[in-house]
Each structure stands twice: as structure tokens, then as C-alpha cells.
C-alpha atoms as a PDB file:
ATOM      1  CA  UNK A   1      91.929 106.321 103.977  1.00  0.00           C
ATOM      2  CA  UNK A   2      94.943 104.274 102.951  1.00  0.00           C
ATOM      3  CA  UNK A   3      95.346 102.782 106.376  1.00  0.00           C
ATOM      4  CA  UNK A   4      91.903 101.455 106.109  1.00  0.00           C
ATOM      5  CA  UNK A   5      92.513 100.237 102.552  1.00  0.00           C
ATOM      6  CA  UNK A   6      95.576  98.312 104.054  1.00  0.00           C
ATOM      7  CA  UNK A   7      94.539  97.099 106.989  1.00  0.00           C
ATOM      8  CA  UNK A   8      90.612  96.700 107.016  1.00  0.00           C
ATOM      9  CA  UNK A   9      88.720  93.907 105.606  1.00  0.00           C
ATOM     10  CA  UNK A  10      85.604  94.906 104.733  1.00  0.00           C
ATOM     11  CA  UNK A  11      83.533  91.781 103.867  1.00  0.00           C
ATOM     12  CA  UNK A  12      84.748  90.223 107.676  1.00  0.00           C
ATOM     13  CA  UNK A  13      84.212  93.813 108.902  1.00  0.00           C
ATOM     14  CA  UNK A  14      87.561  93.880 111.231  1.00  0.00           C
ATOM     15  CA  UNK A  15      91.172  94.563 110.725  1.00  0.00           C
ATOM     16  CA  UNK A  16      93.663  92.167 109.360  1.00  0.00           C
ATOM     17  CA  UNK A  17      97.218  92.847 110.439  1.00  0.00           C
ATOM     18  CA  UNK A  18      98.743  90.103 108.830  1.00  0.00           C
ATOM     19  CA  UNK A  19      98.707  88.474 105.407  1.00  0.00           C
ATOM     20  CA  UNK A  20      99.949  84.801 104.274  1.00  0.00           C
ATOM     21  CA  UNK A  21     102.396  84.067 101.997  1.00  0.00           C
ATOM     22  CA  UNK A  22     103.037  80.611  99.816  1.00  0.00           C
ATOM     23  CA  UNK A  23     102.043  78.810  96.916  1.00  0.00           C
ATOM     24  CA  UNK A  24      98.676  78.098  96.698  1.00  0.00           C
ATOM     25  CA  UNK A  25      97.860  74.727  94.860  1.00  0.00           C
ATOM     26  CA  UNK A  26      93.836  74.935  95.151  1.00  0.00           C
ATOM     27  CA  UNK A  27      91.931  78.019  95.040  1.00  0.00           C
ATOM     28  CA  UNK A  28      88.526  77.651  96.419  1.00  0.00           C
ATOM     29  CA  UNK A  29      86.957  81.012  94.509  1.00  0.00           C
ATOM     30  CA  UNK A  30      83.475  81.136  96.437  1.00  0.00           C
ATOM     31  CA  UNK A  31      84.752  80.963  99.789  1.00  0.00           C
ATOM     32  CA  UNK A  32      88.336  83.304  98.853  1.00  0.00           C
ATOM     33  CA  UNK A  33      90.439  81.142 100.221  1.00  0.00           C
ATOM     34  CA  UNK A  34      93.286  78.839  99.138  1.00  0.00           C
ATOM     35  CA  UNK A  35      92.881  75.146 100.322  1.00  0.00           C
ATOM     36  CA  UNK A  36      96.123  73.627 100.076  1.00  0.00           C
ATOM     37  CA  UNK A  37      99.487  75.802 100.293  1.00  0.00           C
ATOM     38  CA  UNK A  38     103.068  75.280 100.172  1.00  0.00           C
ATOM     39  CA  UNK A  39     105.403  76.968 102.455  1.00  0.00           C
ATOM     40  CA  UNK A  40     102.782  78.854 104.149  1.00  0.00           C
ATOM     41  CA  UNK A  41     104.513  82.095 105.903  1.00  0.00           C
ATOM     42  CA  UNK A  42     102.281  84.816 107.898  1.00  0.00           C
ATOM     43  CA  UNK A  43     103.983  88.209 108.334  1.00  0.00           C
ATOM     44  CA  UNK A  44     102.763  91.122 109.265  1.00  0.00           C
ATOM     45  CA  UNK A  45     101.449  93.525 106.182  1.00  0.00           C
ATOM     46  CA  UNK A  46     103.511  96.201 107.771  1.00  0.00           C
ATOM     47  CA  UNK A  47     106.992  94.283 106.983  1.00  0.00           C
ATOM     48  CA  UNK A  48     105.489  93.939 103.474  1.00  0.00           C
ATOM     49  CA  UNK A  49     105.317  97.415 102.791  1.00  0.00           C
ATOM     50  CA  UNK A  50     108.967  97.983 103.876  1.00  0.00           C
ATOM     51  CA  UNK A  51     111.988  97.432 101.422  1.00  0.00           C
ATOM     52  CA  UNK A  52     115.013 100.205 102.855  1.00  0.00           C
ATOM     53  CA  UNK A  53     117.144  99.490  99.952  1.00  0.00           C
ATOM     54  CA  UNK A  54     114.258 100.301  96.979  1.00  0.00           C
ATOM     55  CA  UNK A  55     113.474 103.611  99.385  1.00  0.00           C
ATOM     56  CA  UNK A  56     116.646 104.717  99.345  1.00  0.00           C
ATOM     57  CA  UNK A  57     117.314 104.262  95.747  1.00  0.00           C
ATOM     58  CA  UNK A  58     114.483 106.625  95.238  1.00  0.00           C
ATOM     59  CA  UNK A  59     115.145 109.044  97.585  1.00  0.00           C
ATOM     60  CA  UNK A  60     118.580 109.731  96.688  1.00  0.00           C
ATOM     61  CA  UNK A  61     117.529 109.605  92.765  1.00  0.00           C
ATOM     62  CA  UNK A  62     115.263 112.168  93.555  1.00  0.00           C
ATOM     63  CA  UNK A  63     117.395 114.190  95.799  1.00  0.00           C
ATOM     64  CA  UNK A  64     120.391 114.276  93.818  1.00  0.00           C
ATOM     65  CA  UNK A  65     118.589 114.989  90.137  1.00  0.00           C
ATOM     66  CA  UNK A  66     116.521 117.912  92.236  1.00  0.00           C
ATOM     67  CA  UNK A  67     119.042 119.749  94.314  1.00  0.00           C
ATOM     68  CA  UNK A  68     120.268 123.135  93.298  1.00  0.00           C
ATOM     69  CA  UNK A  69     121.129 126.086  94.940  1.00  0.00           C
ATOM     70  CA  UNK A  70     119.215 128.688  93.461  1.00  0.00           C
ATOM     71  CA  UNK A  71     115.632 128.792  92.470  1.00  0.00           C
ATOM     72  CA  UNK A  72     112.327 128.995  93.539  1.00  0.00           C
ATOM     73  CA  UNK A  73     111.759 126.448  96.044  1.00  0.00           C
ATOM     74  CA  UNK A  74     108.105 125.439  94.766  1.00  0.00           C
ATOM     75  CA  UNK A  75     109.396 124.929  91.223  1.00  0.00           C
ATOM     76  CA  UNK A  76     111.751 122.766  92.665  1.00  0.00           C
ATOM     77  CA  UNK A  77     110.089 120.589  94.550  1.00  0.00           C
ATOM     78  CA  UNK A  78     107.251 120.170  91.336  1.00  0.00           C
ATOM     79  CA  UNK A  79     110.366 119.230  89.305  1.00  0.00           C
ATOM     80  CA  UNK A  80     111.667 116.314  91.635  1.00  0.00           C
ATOM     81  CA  UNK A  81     108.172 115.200  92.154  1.00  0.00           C
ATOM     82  CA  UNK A  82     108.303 114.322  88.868  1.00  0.00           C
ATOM     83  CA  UNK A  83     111.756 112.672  89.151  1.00  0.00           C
ATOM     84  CA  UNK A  84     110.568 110.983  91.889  1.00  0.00           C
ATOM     85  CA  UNK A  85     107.928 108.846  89.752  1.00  0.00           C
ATOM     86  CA  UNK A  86     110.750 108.397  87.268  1.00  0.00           C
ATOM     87  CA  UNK A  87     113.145 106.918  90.067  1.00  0.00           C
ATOM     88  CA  UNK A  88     110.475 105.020  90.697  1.00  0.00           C
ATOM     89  CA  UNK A  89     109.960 104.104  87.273  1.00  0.00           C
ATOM     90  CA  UNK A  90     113.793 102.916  86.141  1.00  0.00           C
ATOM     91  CA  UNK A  91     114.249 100.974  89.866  1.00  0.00           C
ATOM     92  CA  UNK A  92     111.346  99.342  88.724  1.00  0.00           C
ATOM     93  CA  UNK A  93     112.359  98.802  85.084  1.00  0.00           C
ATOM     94  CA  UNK A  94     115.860  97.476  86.624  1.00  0.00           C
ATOM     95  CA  UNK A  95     114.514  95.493  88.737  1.00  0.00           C
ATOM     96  CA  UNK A  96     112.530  93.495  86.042  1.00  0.00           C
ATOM     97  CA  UNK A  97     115.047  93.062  84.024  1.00  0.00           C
ATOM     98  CA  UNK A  98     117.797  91.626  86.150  1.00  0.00           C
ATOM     99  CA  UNK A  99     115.137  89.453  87.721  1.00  0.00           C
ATOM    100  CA  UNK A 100     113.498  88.226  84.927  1.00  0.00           C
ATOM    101  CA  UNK A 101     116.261  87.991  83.057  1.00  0.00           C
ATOM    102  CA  UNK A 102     117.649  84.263  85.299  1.00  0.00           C
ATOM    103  CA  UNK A 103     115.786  81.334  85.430  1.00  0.00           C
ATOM    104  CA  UNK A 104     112.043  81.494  85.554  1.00  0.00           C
ATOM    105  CA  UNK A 105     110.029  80.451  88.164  1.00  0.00           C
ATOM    106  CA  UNK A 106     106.942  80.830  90.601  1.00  0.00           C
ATOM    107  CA  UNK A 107     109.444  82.455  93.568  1.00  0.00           C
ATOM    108  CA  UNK A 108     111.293  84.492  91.700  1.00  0.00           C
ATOM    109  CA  UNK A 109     108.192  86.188  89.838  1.00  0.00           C
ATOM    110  CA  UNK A 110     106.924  86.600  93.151  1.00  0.00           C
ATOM    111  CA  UNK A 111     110.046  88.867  94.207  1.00  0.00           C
ATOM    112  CA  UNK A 112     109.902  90.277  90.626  1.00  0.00           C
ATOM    113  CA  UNK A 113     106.863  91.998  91.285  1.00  0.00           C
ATOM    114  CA  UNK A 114     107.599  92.833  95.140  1.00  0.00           C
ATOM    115  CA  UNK A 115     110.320  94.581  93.556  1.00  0.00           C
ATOM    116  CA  UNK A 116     109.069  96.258  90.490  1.00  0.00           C
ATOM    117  CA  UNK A 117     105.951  97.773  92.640  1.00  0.00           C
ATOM    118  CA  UNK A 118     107.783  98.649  95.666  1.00  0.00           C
ATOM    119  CA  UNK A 119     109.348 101.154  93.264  1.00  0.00           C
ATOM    120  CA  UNK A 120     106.455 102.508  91.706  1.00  0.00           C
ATOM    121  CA  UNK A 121     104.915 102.540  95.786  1.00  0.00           C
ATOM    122  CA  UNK A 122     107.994 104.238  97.043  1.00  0.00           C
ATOM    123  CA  UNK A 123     108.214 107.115  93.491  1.00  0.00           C
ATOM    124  CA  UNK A 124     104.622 107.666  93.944  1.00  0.00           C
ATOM    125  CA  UNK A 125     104.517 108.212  97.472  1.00  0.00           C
ATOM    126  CA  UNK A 126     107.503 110.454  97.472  1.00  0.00           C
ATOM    127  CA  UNK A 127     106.096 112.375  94.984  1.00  0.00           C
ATOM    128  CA  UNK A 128     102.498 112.226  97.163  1.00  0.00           C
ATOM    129  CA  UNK A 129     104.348 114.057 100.065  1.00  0.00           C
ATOM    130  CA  UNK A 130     106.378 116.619  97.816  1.00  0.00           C
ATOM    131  CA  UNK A 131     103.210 117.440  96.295  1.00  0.00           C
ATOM    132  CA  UNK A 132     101.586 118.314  99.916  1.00  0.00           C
ATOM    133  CA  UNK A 133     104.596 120.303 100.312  1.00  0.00           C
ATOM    134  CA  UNK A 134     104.545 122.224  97.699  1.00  0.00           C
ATOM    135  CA  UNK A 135     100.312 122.792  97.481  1.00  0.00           C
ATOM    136  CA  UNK A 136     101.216 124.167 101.142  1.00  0.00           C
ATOM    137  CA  UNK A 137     103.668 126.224  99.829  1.00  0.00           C
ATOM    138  CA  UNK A 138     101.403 127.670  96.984  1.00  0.00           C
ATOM    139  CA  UNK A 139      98.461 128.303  99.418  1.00  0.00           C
ATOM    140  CA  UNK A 140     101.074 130.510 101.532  1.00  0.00           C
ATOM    141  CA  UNK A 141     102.136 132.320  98.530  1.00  0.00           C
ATOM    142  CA  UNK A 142      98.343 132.934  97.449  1.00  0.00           C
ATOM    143  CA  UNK A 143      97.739 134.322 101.192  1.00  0.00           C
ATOM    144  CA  UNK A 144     100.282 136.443 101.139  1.00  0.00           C
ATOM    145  CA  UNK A 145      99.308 137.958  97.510  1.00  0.00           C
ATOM    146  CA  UNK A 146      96.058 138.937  99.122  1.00  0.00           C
ATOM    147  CA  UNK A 147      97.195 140.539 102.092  1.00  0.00           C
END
């Protein structure tokens, strides 16, 4: 489902593997498409989706506020699923701040906002997967209480 959200357009009915990026000047609304733009750039939406430093930031947030020893391994992966979305949520706070905080303009709202929801992307989606994990989990625990 989310690859098709990505990647499929469905009012051309194909998939689109790359987007454009610039400033667009004139913005024809009918047609949905610009119709003069300034540094045009096309880049795959793949590289778009990828920021290493943001993920990492979030993954070791997550894994060093959630790691203990001892404990039941389902409560402990709930627990830094919700850490996760709070990583998430200060790397994105962070990020607005320093970036907004310099001198304002069109570019650097542009990486503002590539910034602040690459964070929420990355918290949410880690906490997306430790969810799985731990609905597995539960679903072996509940078989096992049957049998």
C-alpha cells in the first residue's frame, strides 16, 4: 500500500519514479503543473526518502532510552515505540529551530521541512515496525495460553 502511495500516480495511471525539485514561479492549477521553474532538479523519490543522519538519530534515541536488561521483552519494545515517536518528535523540534532560527528564505524552508518530517517519517516508522514486532509477539503469547 505505501509503495503504491509513493510511487503510483493515479490520475496518469502509471508509476512515477522520480519527482522535480525547484522554485516554481507560475503554477498552472488546472493542468497541475508548474510553468516556469528555477533550478529545476529531477531525483529519484527514492533518494528523497533517505536522510542516514536523521535515521540514526532516531534509532539510537530509541535504542539507548529502551535498552535494559531485565524485563518483559513485549513491554519493552511498547515502551520504545513510544520513544521512538518522541525521537522523532525532538529531532524534529531541533531541527526547526536551528533552521529557522538563520536567515529566512524559500531554500532554507524547503530543507526546514525535509528535515522536520524526515523525523516524524523515520519515529513513526520505527515505531510501525516495533509495533509488528511486538503484535507478533502477543499473538505467540495468546497461542501458547491456549495450548
Amino acid at each position: 500500500m505505501i509503495y503504491f502511495a509513493i510511487f503510483f500516480d493515479p490520475m496518469k495511471g502509471e508509476f512515477v519514479w522520480d519527482m522535480q525539485s525547484g522554485i516554481c514561479n507560475e503554477f498552472d492549477f488546472e493542468a497541475g503543473q508548474c510553468l516556469s521553474i528555477e533550478n529545476p532538479k529531477t531525483f529519484s523519490k527514492l533518494v528523497a526518502l533517505i536522510d542516514f543522519p536523521t535515521l540514526l538519530f532516531i534509532w539510537v534515541f530509541t535504542f539507548c532510552g529502551s535498552y535494559f536488561k531485565s524485563g518483559n521483552l513485549v513491554n519493552k519494545l511498547e515502551r520504545a515505540s513510544h520513544l521512538s515517536k518522541d525521537a522523532g518528535e525532538i529531532c524534529a523540534c531541533v531541527g526547526g529551530v536551528l533552521l529557522f532560527w538563520g536567515i529566512f528564505h524559500e531554500a532554507a524552508m524547503a530543507n526546514a521541512f525535509k528535515y522536520i518530517f524526515m523525523a516524524y517519517l523515520y519515529g513513526h516508522l520505527t515505531a510501525f515496525i516495533l509495533v509488528t514486532v511486538v503484535n507478533f509477539h502477543k499473538s505467540k503469547e495468546e497461542d501458547n495460553a491456549l495450548n
